[in-house]
Protein backbone atom coordinates (compact mmCIF):
# COMPACT_ATOMS: atom_id res chain seq x y z
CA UNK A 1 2.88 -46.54 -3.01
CA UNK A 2 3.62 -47.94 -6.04
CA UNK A 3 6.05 -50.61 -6.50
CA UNK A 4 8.43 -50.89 -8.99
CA UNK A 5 11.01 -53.36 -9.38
CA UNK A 6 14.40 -53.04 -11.80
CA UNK A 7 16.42 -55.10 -13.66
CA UNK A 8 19.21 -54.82 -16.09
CA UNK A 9 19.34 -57.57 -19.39
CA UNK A 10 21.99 -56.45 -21.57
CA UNK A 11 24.24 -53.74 -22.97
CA UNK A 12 25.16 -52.28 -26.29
CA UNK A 13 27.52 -49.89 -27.85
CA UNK A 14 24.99 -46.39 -29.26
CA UNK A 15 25.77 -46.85 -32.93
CA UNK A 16 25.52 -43.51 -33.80
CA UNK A 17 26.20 -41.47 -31.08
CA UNK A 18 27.61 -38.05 -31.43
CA UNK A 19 30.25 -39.50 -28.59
CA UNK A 20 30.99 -42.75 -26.76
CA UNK A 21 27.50 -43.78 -25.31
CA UNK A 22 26.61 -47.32 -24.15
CA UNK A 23 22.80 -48.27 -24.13
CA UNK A 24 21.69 -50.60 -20.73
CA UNK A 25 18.79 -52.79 -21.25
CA UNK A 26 16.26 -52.30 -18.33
CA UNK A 27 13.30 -53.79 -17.53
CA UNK A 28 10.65 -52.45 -15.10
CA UNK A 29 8.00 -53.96 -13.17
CA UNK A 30 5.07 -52.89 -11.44
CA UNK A 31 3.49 -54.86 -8.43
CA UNK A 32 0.19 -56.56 -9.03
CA UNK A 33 0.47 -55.39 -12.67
CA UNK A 34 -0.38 -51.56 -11.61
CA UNK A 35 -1.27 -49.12 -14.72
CA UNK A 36 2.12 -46.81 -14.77
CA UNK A 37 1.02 -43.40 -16.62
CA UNK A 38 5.23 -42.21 -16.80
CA UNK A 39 8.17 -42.58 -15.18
CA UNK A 40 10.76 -39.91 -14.57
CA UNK A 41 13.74 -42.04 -14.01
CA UNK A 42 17.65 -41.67 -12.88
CA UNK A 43 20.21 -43.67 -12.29
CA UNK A 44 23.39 -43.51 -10.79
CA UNK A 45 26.05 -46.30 -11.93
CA UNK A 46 28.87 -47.58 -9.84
CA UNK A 47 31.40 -50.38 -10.42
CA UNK A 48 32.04 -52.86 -7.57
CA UNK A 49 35.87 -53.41 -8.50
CA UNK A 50 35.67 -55.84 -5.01
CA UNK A 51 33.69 -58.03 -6.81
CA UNK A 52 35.98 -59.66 -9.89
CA UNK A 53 39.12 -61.18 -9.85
CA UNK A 54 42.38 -59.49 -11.55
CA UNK A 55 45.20 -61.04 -14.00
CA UNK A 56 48.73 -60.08 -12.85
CA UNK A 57 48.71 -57.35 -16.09
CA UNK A 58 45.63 -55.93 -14.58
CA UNK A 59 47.34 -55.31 -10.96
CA UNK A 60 50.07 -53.34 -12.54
CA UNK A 61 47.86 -51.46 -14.88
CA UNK A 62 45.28 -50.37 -11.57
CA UNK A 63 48.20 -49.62 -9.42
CA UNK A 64 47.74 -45.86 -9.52
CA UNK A 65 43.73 -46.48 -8.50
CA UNK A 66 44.34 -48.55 -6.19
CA UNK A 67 47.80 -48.25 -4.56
CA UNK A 68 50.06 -51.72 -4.13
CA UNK A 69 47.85 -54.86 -3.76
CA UNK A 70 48.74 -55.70 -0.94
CA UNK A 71 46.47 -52.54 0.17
CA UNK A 72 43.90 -54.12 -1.62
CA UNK A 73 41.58 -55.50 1.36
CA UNK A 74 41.55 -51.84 2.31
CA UNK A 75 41.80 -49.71 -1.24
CA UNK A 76 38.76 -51.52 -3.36
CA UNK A 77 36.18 -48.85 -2.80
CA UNK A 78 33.48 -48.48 -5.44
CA UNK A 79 33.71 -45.72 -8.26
CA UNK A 80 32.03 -43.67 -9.67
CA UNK A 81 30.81 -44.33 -13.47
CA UNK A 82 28.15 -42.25 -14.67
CA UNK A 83 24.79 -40.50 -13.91
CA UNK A 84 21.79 -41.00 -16.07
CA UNK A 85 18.07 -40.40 -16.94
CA UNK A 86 15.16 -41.06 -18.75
CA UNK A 87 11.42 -40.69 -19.33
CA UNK A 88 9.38 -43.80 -19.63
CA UNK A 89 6.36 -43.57 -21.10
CA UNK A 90 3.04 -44.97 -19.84
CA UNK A 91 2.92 -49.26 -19.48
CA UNK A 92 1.05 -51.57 -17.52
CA UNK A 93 2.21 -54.48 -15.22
CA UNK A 94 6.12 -54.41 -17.39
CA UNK A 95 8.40 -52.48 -19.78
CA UNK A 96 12.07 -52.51 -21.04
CA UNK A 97 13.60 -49.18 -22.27
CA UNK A 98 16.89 -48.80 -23.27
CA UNK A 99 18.87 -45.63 -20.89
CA UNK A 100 21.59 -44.35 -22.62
CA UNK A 101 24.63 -43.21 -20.78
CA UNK A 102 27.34 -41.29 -21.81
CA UNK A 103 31.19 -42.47 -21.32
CA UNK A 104 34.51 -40.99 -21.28
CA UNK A 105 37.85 -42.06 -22.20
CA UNK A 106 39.70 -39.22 -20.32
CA UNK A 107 42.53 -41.34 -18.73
CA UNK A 108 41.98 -38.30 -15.77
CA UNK A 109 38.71 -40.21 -15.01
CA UNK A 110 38.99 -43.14 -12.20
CA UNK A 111 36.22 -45.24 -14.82
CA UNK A 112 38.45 -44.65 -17.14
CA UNK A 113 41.34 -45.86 -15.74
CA UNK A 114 39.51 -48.59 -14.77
CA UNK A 115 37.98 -49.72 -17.96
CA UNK A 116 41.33 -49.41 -20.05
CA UNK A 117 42.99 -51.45 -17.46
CA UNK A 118 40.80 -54.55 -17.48
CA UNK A 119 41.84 -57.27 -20.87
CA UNK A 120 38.57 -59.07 -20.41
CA UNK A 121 35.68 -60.51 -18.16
CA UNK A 122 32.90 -58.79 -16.90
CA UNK A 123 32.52 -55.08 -15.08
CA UNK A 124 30.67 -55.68 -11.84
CA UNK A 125 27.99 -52.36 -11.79
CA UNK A 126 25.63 -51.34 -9.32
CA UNK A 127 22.68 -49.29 -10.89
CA UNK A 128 21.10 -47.06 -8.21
CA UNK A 129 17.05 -45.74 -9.02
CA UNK A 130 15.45 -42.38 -7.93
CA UNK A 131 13.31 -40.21 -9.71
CA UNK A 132 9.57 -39.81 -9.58
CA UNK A 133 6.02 -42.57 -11.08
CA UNK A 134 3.18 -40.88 -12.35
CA UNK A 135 0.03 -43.20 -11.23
CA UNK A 136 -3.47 -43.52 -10.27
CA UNK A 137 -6.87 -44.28 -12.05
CA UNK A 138 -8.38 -41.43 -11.92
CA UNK A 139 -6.18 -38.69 -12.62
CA UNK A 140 -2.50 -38.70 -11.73
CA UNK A 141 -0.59 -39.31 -8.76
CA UNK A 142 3.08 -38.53 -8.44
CA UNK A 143 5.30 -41.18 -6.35
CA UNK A 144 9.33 -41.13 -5.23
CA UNK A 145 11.00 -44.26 -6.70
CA UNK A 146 12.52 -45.31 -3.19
CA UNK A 147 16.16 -44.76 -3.14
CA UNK A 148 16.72 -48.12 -1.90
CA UNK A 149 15.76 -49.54 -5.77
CA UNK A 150 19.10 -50.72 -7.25
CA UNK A 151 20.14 -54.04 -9.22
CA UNK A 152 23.10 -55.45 -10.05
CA UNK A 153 24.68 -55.95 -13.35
CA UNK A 154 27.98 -57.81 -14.77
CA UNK A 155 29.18 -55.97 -18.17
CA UNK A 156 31.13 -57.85 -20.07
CA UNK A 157 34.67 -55.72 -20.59
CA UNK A 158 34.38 -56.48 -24.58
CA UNK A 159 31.11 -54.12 -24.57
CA UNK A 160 33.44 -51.62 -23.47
CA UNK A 161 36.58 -52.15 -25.91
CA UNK A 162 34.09 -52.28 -28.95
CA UNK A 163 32.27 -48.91 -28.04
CA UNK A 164 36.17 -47.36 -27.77
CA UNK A 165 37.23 -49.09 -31.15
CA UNK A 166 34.19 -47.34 -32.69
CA UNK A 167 35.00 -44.08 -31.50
CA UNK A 168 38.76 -43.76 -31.14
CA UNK A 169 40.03 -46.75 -33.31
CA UNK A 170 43.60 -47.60 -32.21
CA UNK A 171 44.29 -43.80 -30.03
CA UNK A 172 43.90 -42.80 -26.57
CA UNK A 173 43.59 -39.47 -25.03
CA UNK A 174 45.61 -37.81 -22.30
CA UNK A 175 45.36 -34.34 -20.67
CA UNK A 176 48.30 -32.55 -19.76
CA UNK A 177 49.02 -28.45 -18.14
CA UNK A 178 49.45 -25.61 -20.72
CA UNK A 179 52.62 -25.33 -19.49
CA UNK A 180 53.53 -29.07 -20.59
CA UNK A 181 51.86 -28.59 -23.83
CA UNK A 182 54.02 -26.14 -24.34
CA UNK A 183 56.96 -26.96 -24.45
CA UNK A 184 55.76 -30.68 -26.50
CA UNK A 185 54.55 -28.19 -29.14
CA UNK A 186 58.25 -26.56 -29.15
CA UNK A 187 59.84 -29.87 -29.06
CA UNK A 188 58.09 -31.42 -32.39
CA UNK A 189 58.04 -27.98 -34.27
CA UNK A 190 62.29 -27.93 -33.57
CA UNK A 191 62.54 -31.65 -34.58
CA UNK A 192 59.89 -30.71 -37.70
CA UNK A 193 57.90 -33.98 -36.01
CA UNK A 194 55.41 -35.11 -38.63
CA UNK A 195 52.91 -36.45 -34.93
CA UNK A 196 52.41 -36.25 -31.80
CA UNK A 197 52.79 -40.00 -31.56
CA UNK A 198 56.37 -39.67 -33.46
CA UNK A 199 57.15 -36.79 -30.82
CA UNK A 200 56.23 -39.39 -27.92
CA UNK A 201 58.33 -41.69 -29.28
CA UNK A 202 61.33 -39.71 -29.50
CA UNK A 203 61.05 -38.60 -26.26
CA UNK A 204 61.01 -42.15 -24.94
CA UNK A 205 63.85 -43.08 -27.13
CA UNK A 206 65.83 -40.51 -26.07
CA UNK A 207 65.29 -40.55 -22.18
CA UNK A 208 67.19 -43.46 -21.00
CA UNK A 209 66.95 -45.48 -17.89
CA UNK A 210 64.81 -44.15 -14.79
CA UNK A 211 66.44 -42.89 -12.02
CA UNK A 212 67.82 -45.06 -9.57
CA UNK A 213 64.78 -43.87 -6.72
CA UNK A 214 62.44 -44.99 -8.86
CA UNK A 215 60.86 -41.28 -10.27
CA UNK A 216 61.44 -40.98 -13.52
CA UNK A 217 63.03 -38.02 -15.19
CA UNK A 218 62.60 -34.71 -14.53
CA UNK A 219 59.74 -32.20 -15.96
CA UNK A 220 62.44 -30.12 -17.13
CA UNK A 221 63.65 -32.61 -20.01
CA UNK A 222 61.25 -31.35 -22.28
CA UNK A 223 61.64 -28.01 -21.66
CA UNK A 224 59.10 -26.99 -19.66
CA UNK A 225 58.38 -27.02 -15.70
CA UNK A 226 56.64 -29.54 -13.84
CA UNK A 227 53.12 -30.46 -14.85
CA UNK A 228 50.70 -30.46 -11.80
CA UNK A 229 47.70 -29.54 -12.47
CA UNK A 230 45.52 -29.88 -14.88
CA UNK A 231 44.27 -27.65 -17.88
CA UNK A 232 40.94 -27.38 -20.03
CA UNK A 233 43.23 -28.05 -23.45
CA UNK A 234 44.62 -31.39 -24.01
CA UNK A 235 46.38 -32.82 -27.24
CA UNK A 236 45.59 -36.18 -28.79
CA UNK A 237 48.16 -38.26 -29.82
């Protein structure tokens, strides 16, 4: 069987993606400089959140991932980032190819949450290999990459911020229930709201000190009833 060994060099922001797509640098190796005809290639991409350190804004901001820190010995369980693939066309002995992957900034997602929460260093990833090498001298042979191919990478958080900036320049996103929406759109058309942003900020103004348990204010203060679940519409700020 075929060898093939993978490594990760870099990562870049896609340019001009129709969404927010970061590019990973691989490069792949074949023992004893074997003559590779394709490569049918996925990867599956986890972050390692065990494996950085955390400012004390950070700990606040991941509290909802990952529960109090003192937890944390037992809460720091890998997530799940993204799936990719690619085709790599026929090389012999090495190649790099660039695999795009595609990214969300739902604040619903767990990477997500993660990513937004971080203010700088590096993401520790693991990048997991399967797919199928097309081989042989005469003719083609068709190999499993072994699942136990994976490498390590360390992306720096500012990769992430710039691909954000490009696509969603000073805005977030958030999801809410129809229900929820609702009642926002009723608010801001009876206060003739020129945003959603200004309608956010009124609300915020206008809802005073949490309660003394510690749960906030009611659903019902804008008008509609509690939000929870989820919906397939969502507004953006």
């Amino acid at each position: 069987m075929t060898d093939l060994a993978f490594s990760c060099t870099g990562v870049r922001p896609e340019p001009y993606g129709a969404g927010p797509t970061l590019l990973f640098r691989l490069r792949i190796e074949a023992a004893d400089g074997a003559r590779i005809h394709a490569v049918a290639l996925r990867c599956q991409i986890r972050i390692e959140p065990v494996q950085r350190r955390y400012a004390p804004a950070e700990v606040e901001m991941l509290g909802d991932l990952f529960g109090e820190p003192d937890r944390w010995s037992t809460t720091l369980k890998p997530l799940q980032f993204a799936h990719a693939s690619v085709t790599l066309p026929g090389f012999t002995g090495s190649t790099e190819i660039e695999l795009p992957v595609t990214c969300t900034y739902d604040m619903e997602v767990a990477s997500a949450k993660y990513f937004r929460a971080l203010a700088d260093g590096e993401v520790p990833l693991l990048m997991l290999f399967s797919g199928t090498v097309f081989t042989g001298d005469r003719g083609f042979v068709a190999e499993p990459v072994p699942w136990h191919k994976e490498t390590a990478f360390r992306m720096p958080v500012k990769v992430w911020q710039d691909m954000i900036d490009q696509y969603f320049p000073g805005s977030g996103w958030l999801r809410i229930s129809d229900d929820c929406l609702d009642s926002l759109r009723r608010y801001r058309s009876e206060r003739a709201l020129p945003s959603w942003e200004r309608a956010f900020e009124e609300l915020l103004r206008t809802a005073g000190p949490p309660a003394p348990d510690g749960t906030g204010r009611p659903a019902d203060r804008i008008g509609g009833r509690h939000s929870g679940g989820h919906s397939g519409r969502g507004e953006r700020p």
